[in-house]
Protein backbone atom coordinates (compact mmCIF):
# COMPACT_ATOMS: atom_id res chain seq x y z
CA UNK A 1 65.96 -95.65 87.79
CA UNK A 2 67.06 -98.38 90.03
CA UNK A 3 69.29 -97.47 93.17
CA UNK A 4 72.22 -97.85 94.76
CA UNK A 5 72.25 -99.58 98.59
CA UNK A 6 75.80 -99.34 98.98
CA UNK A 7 75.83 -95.88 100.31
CA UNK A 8 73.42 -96.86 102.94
CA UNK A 9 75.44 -99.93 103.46
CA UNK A 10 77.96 -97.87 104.70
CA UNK A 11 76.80 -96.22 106.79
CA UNK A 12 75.19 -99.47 108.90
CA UNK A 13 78.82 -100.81 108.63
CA UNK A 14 80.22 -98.04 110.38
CA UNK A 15 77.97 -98.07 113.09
CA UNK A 16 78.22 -101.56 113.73
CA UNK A 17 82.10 -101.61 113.81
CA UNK A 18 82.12 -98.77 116.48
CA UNK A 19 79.51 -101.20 118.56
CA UNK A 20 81.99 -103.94 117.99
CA UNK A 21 85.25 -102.06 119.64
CA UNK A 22 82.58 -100.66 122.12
CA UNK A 23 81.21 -104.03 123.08
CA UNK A 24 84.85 -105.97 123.01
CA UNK A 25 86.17 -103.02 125.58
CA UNK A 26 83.18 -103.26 127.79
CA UNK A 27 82.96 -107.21 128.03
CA UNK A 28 86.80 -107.08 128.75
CA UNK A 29 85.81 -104.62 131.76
CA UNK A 30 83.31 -106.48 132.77
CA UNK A 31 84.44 -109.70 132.85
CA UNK A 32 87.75 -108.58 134.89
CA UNK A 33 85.82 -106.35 136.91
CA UNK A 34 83.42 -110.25 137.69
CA UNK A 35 85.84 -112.11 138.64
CA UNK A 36 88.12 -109.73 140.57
CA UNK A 37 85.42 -108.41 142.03
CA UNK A 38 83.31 -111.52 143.15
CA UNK A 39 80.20 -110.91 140.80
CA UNK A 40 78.59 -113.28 138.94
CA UNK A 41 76.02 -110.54 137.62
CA UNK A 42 79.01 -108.81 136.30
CA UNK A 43 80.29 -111.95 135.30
CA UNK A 44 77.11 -112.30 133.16
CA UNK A 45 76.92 -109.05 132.17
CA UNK A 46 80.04 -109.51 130.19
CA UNK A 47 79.19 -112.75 128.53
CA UNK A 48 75.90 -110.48 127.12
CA UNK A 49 78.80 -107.87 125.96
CA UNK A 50 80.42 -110.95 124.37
CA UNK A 51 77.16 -111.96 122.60
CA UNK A 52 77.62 -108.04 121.73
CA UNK A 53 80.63 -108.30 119.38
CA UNK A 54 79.89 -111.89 118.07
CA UNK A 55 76.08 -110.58 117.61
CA UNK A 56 77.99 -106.86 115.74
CA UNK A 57 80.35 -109.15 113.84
CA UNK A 58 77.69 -111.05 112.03
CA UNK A 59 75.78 -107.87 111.23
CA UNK A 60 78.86 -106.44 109.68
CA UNK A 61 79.26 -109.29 107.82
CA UNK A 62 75.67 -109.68 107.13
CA UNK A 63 75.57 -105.81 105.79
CA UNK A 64 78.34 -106.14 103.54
CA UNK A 65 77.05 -109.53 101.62
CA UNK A 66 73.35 -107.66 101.60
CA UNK A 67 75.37 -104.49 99.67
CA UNK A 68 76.13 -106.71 96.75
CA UNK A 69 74.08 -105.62 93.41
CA UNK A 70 71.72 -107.96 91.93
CA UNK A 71 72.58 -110.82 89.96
CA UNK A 72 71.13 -113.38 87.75
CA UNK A 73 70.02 -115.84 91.15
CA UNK A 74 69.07 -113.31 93.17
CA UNK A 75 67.43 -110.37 90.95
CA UNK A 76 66.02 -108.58 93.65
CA UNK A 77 69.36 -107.99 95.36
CA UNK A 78 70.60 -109.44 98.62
CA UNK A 79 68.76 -107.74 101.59
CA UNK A 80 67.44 -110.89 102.69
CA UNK A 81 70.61 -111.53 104.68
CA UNK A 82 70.15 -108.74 106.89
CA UNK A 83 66.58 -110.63 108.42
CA UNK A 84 69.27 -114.14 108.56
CA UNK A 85 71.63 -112.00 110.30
CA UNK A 86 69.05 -110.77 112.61
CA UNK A 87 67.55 -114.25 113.30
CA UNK A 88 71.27 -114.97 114.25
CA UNK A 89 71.53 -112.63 116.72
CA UNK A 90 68.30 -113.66 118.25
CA UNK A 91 69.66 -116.80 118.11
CA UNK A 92 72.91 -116.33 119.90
CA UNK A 93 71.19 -113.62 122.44
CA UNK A 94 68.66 -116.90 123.83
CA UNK A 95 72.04 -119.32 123.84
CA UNK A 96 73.82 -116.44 126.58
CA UNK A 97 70.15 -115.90 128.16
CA UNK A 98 70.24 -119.92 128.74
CA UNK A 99 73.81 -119.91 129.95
CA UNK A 100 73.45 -117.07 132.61
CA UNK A 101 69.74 -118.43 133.55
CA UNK A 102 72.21 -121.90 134.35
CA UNK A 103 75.58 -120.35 135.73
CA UNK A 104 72.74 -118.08 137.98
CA UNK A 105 70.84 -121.27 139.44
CA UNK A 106 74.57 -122.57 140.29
CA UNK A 107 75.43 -119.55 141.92
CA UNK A 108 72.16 -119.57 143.95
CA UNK A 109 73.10 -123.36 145.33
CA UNK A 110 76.32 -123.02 146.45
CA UNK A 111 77.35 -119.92 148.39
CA UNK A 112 80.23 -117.58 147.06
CA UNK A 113 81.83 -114.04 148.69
CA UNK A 114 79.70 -111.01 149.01
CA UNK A 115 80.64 -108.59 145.62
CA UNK A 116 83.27 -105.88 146.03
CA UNK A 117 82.22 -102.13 146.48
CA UNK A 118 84.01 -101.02 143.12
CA UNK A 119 81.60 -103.13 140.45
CA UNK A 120 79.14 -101.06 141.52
CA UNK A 121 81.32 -97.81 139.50
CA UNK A 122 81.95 -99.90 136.52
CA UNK A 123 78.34 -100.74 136.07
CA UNK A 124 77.49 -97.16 136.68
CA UNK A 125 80.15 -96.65 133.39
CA UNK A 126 78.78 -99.29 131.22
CA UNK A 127 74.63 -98.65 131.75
CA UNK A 128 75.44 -94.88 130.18
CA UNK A 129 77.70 -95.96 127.56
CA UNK A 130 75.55 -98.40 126.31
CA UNK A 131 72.51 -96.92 126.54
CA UNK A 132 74.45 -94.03 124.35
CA UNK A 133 75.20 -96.56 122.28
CA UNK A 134 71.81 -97.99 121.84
CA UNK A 135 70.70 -94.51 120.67
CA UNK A 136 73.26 -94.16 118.42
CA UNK A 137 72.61 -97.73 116.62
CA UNK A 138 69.13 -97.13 116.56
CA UNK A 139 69.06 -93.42 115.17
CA UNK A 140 71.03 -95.01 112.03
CA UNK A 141 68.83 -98.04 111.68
CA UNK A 142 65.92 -95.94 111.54
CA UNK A 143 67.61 -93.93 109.29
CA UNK A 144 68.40 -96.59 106.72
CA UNK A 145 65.43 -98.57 107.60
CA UNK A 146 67.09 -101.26 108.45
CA UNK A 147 65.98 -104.39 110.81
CA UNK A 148 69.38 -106.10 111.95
CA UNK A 149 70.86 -102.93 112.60
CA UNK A 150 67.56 -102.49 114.85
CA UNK A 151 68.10 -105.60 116.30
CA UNK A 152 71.75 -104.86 116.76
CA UNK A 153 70.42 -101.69 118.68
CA UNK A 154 68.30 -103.59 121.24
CA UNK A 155 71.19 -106.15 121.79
CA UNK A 156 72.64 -102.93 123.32
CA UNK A 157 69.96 -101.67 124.91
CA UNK A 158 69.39 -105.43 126.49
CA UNK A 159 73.34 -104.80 127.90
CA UNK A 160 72.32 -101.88 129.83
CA UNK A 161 69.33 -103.40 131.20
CA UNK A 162 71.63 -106.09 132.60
CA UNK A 163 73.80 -104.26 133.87
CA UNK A 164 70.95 -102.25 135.74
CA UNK A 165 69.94 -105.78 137.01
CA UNK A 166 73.17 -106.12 138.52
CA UNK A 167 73.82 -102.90 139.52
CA UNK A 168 70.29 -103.27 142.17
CA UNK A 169 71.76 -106.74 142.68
CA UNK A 170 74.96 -105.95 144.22
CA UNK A 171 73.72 -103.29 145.89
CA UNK A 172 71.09 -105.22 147.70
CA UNK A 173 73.80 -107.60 148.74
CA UNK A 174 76.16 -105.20 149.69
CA UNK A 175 73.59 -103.39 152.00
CA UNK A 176 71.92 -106.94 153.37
CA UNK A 177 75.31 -108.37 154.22
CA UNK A 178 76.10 -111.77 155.04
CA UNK A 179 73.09 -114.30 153.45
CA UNK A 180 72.39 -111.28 150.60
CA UNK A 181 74.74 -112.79 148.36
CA UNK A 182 72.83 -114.33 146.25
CA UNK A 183 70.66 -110.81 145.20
CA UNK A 184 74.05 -110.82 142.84
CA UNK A 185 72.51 -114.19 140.96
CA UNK A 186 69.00 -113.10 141.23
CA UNK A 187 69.63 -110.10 139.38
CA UNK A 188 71.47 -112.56 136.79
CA UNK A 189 68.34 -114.12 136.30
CA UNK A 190 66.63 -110.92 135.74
CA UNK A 191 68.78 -110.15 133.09
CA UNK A 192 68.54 -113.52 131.63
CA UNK A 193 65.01 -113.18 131.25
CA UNK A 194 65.26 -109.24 129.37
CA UNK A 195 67.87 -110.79 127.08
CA UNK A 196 65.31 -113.72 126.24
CA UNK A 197 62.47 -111.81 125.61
CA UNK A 198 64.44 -109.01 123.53
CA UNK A 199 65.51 -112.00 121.88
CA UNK A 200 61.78 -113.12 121.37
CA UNK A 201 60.92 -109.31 119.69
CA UNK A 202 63.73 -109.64 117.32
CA UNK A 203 62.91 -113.34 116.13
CA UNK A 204 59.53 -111.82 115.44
CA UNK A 205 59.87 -108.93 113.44
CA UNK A 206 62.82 -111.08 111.74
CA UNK A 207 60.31 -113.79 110.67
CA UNK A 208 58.04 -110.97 109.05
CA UNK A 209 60.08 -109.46 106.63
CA UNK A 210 61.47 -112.79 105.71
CA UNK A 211 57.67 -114.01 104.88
CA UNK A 212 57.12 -110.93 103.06
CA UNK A 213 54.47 -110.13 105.45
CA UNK A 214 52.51 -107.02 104.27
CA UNK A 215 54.03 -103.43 104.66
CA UNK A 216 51.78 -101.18 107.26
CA UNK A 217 49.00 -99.50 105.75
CA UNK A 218 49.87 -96.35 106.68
CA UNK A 219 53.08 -96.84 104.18
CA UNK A 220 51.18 -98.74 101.74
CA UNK A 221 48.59 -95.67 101.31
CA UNK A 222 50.77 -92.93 100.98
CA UNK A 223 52.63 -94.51 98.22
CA UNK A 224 49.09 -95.39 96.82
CA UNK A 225 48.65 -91.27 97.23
CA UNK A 226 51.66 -90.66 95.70
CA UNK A 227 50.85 -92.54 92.26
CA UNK A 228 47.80 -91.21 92.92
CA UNK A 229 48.53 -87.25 92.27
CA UNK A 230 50.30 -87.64 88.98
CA UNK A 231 47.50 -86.34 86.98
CA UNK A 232 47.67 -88.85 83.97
CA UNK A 233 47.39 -91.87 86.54
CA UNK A 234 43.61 -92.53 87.14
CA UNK A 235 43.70 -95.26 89.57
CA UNK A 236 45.81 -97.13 91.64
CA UNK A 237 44.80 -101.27 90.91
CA UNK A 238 47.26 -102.90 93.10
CA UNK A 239 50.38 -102.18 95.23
CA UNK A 240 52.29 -104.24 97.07
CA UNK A 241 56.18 -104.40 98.19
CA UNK A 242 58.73 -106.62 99.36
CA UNK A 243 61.10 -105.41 101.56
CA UNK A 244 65.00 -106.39 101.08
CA UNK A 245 67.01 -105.26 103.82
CA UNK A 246 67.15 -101.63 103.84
CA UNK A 247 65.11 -101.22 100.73
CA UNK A 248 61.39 -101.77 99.51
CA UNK A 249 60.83 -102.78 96.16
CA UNK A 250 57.19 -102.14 95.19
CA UNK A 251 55.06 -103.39 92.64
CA UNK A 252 51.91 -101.86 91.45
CA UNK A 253 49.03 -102.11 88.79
CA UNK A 254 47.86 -98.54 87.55
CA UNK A 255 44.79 -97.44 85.41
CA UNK A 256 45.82 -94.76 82.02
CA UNK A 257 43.67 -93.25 78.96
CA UNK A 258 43.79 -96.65 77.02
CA UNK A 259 43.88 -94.13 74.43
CA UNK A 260 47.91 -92.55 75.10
CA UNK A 261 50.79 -94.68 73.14
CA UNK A 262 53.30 -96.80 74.72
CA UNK A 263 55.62 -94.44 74.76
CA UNK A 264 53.39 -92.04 76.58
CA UNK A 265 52.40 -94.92 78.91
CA UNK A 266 56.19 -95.49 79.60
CA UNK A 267 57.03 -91.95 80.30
CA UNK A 268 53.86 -91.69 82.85
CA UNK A 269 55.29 -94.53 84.49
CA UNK A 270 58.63 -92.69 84.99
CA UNK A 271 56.79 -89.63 86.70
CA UNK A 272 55.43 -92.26 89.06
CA UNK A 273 58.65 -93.94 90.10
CA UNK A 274 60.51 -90.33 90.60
CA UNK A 275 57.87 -89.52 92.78
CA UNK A 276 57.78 -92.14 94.76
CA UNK A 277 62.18 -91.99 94.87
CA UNK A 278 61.92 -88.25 95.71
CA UNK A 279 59.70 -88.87 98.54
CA UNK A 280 60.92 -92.33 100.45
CA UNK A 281 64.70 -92.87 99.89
CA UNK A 282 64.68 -96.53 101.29
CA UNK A 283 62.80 -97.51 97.91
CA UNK A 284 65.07 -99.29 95.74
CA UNK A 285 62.64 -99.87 92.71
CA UNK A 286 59.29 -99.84 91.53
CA UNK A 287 57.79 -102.19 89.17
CA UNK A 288 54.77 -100.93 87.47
CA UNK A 289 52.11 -102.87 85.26
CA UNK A 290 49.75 -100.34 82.92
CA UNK A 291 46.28 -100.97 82.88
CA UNK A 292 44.10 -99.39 80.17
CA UNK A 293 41.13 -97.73 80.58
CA UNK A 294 38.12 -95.87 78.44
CA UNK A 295 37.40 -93.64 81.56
CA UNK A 296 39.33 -90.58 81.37
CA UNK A 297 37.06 -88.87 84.00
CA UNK A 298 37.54 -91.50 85.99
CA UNK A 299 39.20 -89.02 89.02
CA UNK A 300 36.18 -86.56 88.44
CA UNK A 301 33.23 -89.06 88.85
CA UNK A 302 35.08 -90.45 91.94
CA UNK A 303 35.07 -86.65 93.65
């Protein structure tokens, strides 16, 4: 009865590598595009794409390790790592916020040349391919229910925001002229500040799932439901879950006819569990404890 993550392992592996050669193409762009060019909002704009592919890297890594079957120390698999992985990338997205936030203040104090014309264009470039790219992460980590490719999907969603910053940035300075040329390191700082606060919402929801924090309720009842309308199963005791990367694993205390066998008890709990797989993919296993009971109206007298 137990499944298989691998498959949707896969398929988060694949869409971080294409955000990897995405990222390391863009931050290349960038960063020549920053210095040739006279932007230091480009310039940390590219360092974000660099936290990109460091950021994609770990996931990758991260997704494979959380793909290996269960084993005697770690029974319940190893989807943990994908919540590490994302507290990484949280992580290294506050270390470039804190570098750009002090490269930006430098900037401010000690004047530099007005940007060049052309960044604008290659901003223009990166904003839609990113933001393409954020919906394209995100549509698979939805998919696969799965938080550090989420967080990966922000991380690129973060990059376009930057690179809006700078875009309005050089543009203001461009326009203003001479003593606008620090609107370029304003908008840094901008984009300093969205990168530390997407890292804030990652750290967060990170934490949760690591603490085992409750599932919503909105989840929790229609599984509840769902154990619910196989006819032998009076009452749903208890359920809770534990969620393990992609996967839930749910445990849950039911009420049967003290009356039926154990190996009628057994086979009710398999009608339960093939529910419950035919209706949410991204649940790996349920564990179920029987609980007898002398009410077999007990569904009627609740009506």
């Amino acid at each position: 009865m137990e499944r298989n993550p691998n498959a949707i392992s896969r398929i988060g592996l694949k869409t971080t590598l294409v955000g990897i050669l995405i990222s390391a193409l863009l931050a290349l762009i960038k960063g020549l595009g920053g210095v040739f060019g006279h932007s230091y909002a480009l310039i940390a704009d590219a360092i974000e794409s660099g936290a990109d592919v460091l950021t994609s890297a770990l996931l990758w890594a991260g997704l494979r390790w959380s793909s290996r079957p269960p084993d005697e120390n770690h029974p319940y698999g190893h989807g943990k790592i994908e919540d590490l992985v994302a507290v990484g990338i949280a992580i290294a997205l506050t270390i470039a916020g804190g570098i750009i936030i002090r490269d930006s203040i430098d900037h401010i104090l000690v004047p530099h040349k007005t940007p060049a014309p052309f960044t604008l264009f290659i901003l223009v470039f990166v904003v839609l391919t990113k933001e393409a790219l954020y919906r394209y992460v995100m549509k698979t980590g939805n998919e696969i229910n799965s938080s550090a490719v989420k967080a990966d999907a922000f991380h690129h969603r973060s990059d376009a925001i930057t690179s809006i910053a700078a875009f309005i940035g050089i543009s203001i300075a461009l326009i203003g002229g001479e003593g606008f040329e620090i609107a370029d390191d304003f908008a840094a700082l901008l984009a300093a500040g969205i990168i530390l606060f997407n890292a804030y919402k990652i750290t967060r929801s990170s934490v949760r799932e690591l603490l085992d924090e409750a599932i919503e309720p909105e989840f929790r009842n229609e599984v509840i439901r769902l154990a619910e309308a196989v006819p032998e199963v009076l009452r749903v005791e208890r359920c809770h879950s534990r969620k393990m990367g992609t996967a839930f694993h749910i445990d849950m205390h039911i009420w049967i006819d003290g009356e039926l066998t154990v190996t009628e008890g057994h086979d009710i709990t398999h009608k339960v569990k093939e529910r419950l797989f035919r209706s949410y993919y991204e649940i790996l296993d349920v564990h179920i404890h029987i609980e007898p009971s002398k009410e077999r109206n007990v569904k009627m007298t609740e009506l």
